[in-house]
Protein backbone atom coordinates (compact mmCIF):
# COMPACT_ATOMS: atom_id res chain seq x y z
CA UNK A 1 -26.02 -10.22 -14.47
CA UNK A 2 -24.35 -6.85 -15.09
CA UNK A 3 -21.63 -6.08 -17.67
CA UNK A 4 -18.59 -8.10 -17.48
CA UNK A 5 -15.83 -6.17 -16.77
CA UNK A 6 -12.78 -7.31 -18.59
CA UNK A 7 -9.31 -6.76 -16.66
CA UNK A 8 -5.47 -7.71 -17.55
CA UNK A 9 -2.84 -7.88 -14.85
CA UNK A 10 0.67 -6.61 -15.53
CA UNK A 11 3.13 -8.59 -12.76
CA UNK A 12 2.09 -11.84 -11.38
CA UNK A 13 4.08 -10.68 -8.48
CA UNK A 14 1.24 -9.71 -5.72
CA UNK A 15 -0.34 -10.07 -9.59
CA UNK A 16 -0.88 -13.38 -8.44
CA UNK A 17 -3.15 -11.98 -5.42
CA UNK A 18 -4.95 -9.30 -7.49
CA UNK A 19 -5.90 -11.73 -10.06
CA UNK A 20 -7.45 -14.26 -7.40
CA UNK A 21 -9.27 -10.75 -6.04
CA UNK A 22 -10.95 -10.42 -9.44
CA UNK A 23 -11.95 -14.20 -9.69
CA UNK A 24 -14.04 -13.54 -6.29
CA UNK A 25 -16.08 -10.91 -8.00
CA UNK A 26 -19.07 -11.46 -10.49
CA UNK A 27 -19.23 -9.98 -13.90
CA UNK A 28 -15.39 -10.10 -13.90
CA UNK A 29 -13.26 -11.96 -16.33
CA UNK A 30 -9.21 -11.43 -15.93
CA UNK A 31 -8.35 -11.82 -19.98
CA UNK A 32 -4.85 -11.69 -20.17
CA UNK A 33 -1.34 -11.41 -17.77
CA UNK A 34 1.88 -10.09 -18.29
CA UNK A 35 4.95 -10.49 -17.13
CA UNK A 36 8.61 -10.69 -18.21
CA UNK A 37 9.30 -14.07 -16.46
CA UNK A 38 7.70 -16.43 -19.46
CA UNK A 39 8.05 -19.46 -17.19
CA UNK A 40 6.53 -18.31 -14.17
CA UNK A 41 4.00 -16.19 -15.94
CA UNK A 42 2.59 -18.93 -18.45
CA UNK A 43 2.38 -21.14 -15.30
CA UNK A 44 0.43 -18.62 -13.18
CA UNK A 45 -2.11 -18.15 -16.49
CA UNK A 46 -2.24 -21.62 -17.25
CA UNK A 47 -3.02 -22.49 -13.18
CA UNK A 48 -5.74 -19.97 -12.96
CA UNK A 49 -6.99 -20.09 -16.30
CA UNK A 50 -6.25 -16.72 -17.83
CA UNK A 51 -6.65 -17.10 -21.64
CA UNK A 52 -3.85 -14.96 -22.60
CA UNK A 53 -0.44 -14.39 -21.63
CA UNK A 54 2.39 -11.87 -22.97
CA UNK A 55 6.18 -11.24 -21.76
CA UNK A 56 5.28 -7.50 -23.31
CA UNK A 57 2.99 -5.55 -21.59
CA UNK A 58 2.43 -3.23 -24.85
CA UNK A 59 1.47 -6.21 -26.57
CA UNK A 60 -1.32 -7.02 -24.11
CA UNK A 61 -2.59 -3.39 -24.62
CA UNK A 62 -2.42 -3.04 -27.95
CA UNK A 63 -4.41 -6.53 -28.47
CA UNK A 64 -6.53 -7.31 -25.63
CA UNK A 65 -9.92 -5.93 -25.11
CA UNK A 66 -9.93 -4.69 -21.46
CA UNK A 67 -12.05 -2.40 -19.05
CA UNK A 68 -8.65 -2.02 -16.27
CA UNK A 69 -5.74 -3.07 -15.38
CA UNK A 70 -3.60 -4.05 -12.14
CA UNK A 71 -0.16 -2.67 -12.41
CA UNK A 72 1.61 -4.90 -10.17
CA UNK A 73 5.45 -4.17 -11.11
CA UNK A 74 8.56 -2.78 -9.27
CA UNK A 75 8.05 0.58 -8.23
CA UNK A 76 9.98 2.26 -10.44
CA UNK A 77 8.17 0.94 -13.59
CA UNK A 78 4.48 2.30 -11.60
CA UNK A 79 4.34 5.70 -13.02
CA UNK A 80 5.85 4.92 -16.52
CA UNK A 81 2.95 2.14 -17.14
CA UNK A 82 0.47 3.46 -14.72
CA UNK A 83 0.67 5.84 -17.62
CA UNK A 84 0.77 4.20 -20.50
CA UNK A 85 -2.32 2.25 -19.59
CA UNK A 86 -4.49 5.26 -18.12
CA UNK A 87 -3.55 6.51 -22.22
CA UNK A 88 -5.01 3.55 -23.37
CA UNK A 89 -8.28 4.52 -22.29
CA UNK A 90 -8.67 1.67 -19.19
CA UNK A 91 -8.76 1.98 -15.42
CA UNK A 92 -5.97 1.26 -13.18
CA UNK A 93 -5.74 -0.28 -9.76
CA UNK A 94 -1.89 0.62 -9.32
CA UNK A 95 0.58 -1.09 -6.53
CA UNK A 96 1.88 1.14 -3.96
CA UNK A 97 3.49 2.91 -3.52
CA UNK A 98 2.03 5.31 -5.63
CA UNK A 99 5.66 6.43 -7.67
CA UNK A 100 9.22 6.98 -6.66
CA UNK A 101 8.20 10.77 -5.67
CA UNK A 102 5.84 13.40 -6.17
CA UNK A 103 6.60 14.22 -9.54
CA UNK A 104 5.39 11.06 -10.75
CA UNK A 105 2.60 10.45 -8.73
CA UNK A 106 0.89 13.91 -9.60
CA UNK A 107 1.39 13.15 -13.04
CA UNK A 108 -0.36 9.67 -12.78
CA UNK A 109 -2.97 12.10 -10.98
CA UNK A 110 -3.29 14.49 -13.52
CA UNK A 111 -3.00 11.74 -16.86
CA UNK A 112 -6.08 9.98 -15.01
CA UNK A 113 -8.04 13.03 -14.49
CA UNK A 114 -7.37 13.87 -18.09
CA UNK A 115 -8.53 10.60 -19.92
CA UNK A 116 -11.49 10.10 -17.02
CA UNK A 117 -10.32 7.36 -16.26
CA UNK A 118 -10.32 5.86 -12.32
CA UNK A 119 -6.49 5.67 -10.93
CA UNK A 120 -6.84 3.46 -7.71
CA UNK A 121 -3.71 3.24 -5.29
CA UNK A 122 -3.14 -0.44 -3.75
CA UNK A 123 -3.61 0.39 -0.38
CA UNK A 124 -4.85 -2.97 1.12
CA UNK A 125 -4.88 -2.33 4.40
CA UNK A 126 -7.94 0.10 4.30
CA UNK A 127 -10.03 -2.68 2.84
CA UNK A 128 -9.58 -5.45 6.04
CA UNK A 129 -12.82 -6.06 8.14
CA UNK A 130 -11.29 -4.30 11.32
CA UNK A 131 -10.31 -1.24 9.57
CA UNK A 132 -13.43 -0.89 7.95
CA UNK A 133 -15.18 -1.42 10.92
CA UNK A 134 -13.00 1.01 12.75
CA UNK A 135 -13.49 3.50 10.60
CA UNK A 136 -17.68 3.28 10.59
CA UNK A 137 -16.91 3.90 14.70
CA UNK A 138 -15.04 6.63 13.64
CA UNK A 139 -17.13 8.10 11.45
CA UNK A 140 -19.77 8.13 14.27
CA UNK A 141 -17.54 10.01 16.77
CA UNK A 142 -16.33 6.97 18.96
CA UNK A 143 -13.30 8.35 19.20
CA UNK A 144 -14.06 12.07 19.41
CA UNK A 145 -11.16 14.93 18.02
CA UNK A 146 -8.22 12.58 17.06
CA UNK A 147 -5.23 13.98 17.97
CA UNK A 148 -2.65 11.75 17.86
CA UNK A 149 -1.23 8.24 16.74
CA UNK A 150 1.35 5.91 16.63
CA UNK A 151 1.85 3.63 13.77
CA UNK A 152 4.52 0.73 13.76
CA UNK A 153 5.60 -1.61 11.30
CA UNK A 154 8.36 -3.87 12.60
CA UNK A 155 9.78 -7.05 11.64
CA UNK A 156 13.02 -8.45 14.03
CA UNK A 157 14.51 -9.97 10.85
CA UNK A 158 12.38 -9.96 7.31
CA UNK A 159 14.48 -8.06 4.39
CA UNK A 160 12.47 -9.54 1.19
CA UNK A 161 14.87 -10.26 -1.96
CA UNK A 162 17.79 -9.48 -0.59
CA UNK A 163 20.09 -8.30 -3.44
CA UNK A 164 17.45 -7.74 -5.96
CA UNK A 165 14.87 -5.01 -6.55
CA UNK A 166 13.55 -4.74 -3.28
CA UNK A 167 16.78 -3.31 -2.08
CA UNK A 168 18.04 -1.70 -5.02
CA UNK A 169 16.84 2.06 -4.44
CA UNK A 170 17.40 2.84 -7.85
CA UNK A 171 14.15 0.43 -8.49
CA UNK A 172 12.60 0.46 -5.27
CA UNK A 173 12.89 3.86 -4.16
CA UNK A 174 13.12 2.92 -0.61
CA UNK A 175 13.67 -0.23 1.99
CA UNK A 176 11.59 -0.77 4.67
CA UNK A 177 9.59 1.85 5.09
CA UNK A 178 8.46 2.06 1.40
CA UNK A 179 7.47 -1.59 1.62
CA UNK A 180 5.76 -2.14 5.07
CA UNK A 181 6.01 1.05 6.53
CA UNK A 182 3.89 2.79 3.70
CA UNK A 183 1.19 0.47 4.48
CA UNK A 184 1.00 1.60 8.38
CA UNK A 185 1.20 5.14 7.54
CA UNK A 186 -1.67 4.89 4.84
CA UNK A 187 -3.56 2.85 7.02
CA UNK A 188 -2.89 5.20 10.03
CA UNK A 189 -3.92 8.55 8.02
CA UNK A 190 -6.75 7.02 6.98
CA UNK A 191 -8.39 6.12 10.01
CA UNK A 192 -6.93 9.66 11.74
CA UNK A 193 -9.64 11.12 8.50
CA UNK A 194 -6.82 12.13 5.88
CA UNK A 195 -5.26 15.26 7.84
CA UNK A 196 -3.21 17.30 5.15
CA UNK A 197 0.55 16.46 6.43
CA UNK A 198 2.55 20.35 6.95
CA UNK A 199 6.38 18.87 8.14
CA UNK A 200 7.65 15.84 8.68
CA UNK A 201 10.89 15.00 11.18
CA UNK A 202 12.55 11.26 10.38
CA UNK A 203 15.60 9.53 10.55
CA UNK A 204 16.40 6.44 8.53
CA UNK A 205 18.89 4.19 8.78
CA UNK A 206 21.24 1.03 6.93
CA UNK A 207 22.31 -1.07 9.97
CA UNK A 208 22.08 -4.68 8.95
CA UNK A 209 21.37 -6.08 5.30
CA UNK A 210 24.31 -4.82 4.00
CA UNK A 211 26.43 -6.37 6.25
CA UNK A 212 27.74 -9.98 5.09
CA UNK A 213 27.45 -11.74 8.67
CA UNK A 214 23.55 -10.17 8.22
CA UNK A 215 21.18 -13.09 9.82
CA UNK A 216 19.05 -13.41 6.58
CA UNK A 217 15.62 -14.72 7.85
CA UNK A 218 12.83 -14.52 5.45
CA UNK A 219 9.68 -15.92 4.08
CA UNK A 220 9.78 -14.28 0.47
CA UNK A 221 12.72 -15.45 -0.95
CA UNK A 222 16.44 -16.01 -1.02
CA UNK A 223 19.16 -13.33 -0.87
CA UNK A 224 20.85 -12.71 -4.12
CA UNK A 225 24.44 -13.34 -3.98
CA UNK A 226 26.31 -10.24 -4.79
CA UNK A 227 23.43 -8.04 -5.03
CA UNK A 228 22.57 -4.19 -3.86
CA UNK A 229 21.64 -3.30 -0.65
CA UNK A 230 21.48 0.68 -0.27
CA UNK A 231 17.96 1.12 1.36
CA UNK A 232 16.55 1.76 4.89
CA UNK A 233 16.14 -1.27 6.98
CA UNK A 234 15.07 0.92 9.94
CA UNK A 235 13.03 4.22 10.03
CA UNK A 236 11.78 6.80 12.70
CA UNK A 237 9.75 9.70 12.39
CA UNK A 238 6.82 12.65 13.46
CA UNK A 239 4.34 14.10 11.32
CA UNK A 240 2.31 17.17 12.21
CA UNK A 241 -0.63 17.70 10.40
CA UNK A 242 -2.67 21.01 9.10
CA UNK A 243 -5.44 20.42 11.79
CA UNK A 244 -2.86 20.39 14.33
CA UNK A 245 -2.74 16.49 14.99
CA UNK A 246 0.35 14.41 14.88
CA UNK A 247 1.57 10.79 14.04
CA UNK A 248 4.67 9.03 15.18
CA UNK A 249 6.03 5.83 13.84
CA UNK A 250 8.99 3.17 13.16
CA UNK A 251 9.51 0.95 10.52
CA UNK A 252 11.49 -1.89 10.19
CA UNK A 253 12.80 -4.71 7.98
CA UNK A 254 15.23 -5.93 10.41
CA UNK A 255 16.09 -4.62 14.41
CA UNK A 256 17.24 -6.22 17.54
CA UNK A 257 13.64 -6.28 19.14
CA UNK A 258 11.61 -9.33 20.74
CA UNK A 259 8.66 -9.35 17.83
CA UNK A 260 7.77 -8.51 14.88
CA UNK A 261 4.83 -6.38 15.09
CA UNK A 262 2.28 -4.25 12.65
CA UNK A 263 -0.36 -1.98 14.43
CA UNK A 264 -1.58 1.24 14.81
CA UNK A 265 -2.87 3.70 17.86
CA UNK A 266 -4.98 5.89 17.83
CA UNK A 267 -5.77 8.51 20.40
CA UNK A 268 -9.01 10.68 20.55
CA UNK A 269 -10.64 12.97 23.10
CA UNK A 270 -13.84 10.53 23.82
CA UNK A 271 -11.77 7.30 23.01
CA UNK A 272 -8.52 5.26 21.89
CA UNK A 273 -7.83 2.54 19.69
CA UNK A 274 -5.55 0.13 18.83
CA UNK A 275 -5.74 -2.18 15.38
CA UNK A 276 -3.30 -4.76 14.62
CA UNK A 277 -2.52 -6.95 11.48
CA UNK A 278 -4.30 -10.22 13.47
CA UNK A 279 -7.50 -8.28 13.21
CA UNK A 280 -7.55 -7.84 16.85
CA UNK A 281 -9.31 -4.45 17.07
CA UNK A 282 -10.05 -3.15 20.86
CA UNK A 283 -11.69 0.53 21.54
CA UNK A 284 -11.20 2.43 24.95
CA UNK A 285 -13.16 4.93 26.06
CA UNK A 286 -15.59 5.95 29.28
CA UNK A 287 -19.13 4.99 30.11
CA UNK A 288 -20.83 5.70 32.80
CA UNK A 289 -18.39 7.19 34.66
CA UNK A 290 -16.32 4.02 34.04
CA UNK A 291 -13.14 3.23 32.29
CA UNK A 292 -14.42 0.77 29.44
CA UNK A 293 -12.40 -1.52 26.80
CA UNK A 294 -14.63 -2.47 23.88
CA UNK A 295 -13.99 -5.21 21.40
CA UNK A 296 -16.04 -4.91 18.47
CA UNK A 297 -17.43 -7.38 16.40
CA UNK A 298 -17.30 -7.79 12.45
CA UNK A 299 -17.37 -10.24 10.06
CA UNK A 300 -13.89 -11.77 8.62
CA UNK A 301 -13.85 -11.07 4.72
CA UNK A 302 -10.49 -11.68 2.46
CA UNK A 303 -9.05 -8.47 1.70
CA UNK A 304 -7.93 -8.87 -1.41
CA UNK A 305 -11.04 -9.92 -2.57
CA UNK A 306 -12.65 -6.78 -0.76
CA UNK A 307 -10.24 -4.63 -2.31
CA UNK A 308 -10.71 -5.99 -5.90
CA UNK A 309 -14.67 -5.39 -5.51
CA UNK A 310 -14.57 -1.83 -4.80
CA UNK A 311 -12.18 -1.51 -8.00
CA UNK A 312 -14.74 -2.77 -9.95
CA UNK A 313 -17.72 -1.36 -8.42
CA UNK A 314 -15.44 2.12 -9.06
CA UNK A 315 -15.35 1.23 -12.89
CA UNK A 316 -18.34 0.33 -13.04
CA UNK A 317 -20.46 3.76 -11.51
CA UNK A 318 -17.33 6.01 -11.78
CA UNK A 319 -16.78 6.88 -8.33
CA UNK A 320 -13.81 7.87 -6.73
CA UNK A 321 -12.03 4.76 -4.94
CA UNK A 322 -11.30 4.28 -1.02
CA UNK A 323 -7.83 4.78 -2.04
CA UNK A 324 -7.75 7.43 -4.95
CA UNK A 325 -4.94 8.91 -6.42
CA UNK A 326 -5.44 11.83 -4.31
CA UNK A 327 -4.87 9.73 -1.12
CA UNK A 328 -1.63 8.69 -3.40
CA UNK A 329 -0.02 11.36 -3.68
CA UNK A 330 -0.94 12.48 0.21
CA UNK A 331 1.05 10.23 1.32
CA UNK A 332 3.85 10.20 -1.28
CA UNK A 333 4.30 13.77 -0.08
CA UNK A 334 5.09 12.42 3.85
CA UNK A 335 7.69 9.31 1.85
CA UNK A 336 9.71 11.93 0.37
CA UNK A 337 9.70 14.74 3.04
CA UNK A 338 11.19 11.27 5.29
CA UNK A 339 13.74 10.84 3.33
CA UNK A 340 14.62 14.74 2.88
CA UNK A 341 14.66 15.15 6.26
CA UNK A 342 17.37 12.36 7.09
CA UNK A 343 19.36 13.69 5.05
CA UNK A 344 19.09 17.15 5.37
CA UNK A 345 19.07 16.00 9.29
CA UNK A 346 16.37 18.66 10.16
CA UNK A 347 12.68 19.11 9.81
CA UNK A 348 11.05 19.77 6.13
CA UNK A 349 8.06 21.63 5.54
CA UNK A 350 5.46 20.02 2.98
């Protein structure tokens, strides 16, 4: 038995998924949740056995003894209690994306590197088995010089919260492509070994949740009647990168196409691949003189419960996460230079 590592959860949101991450871990005990729903949130505690609950997140700080904390709140509260808690003197495993834009997500950056404290960004799509495994093959040249890739995150019809935060961008900073899309292109730079992004060319677009005849299909939650909707539900774009690769992608919440679909491509100079969210991972490259498709094997593991671990194991020895802050702010860089760019309606230099 090591030391217990004692963690509170702000959100029960995708709270609800971090805190059954932690309970899959040894030496971890989740001590207290918070969240402004009372109802919901006593429920969620009382369900999974979480001794503590507050509706103020201060409260929790100022009372609970902790080692981290998940921030798992709206995106425009990240930064602000990202913050607050990195002051505290505890760790933080923070939602993504990162912040709303740069500004804030260096100065999560630099508050972390100040107190010493580890600042992980929630980038769950790094931790599934394929990608991991993907990445080993990677690492040992599979793939030779990547040069390009193609990431897509579509759904035919799947706005979540319609009318509430989600599509607020006041709160949310962003539709679509901040909520799915941010995943693909994390998941995408990652595996393409974290090029440093130099311009970015994107278009975005508001083309259906907005409208009132809108055919609201999701698996979330209901539409709010009367709310906002002034966010991208579609997005399109190129990135060209320092070492002189490139990445192309679309995004969508809702578009008149046959499937909804969430993979990325990836092309190198000894071998391709393509990795999809149904873990179906499939390498192809030459042997022999032979055109060759490869399908790897690898265990299944639950990525939340993957991505919890290596939180802890970061608290615990101090090193620097999968998905640091660094990594964060990489890619916060390519969000807002996507949204200059559409409006500005030209390319913009990072």
């Amino acid at each position: 038995m090591g030391k217990v590592v004692k963690v509170g959860v702000i959100g029960c949101g995708i709270g609800f998924h971090h805190i059954n991450g932690y309970k899959s871990v040894s030496d971890v005990e989740v001590v207290a949740l918070a969240d402004l729903d009372e109802k919901k949130g006593r429920k969620i505690a009382s369900d999974l056995c979480i001794p503590n609950f507050y509706t103020d997140y201060k409260e929790m700080l100022k009372n609970e003894e902790m080692d981290a904390v998940s921030v798992c709140v709206p995106n425009f509260l990240h930064s602000k209690i990202a913050i607050e808690v990195l002051k505290s003197g505890r760790h933080v495993l923070a939602e993504k994306p990162m912040a709303m834009n740069v500004k804030e997500a260096k100065e999560m950056q630099d508050i972390a590197k100040k107190m010493k404290k580890i600042l992980m960004i929630g980038f769950t799509h790094r931790f599934r088995a394929d990608s991991q495994t993907l990445m080993k093959l990677i690492n040992d040249g599979i793939l030779g010089n990547i040069y390009h890739a193609r990431a897509y995150a579509l759904r035919r019809r799947g706005i979540p919260g319609l009318g509430g935060w989600f599509t607020t961008k006041e709160k949310s900073g962003g539709g679509g492509l901040i909520d799915i899309g941010v995943h693909l292109l994390d998941l995408t730079m990652w595996l393409m070994k974290k090029p440093e992004p130099v311009s970015v060319s994107a278009s975005t677009y508001m083309k259906f949740g907005h409208k009132k005849d809108y055919v609201y299909v999701s698996m979330w939650s209901k539409p709010v009647s009367g709310g906002t909707f002034n966010v991208d539900d579609y997005a399109s774009g190129f990135v060209r990168f320092a070492n002189n690769a490139t990445l192309s992608f679309e995004v969508s919440w809702a578009a008149n196409i046959e499937k909804d679909v969430f993979y990325s491509v990836i092309l190198g100079d000894k071998g391709g691949a393509v990795i999809d969210m149904s873990n179906d991972l499939k390498i192809f490259t030459e042997l022999n003189g032979k055109l060759v498709d490869v399908f790897p094997k690898y265990a299944t593991v639950k990525t939340t419960d993957s991505e919890m671990a290596h939180f802890i194991e970061c608290v615990k020895t101090g090193k620097e996460p999968i998905s640091s802050a660094k990594d964060g702010v990489r890619i916060q860089k390519v969000l807002d230079a996507i949204y200059l760019s559409s409006k500005l309606k030209k390319d913009i230099k990072i």
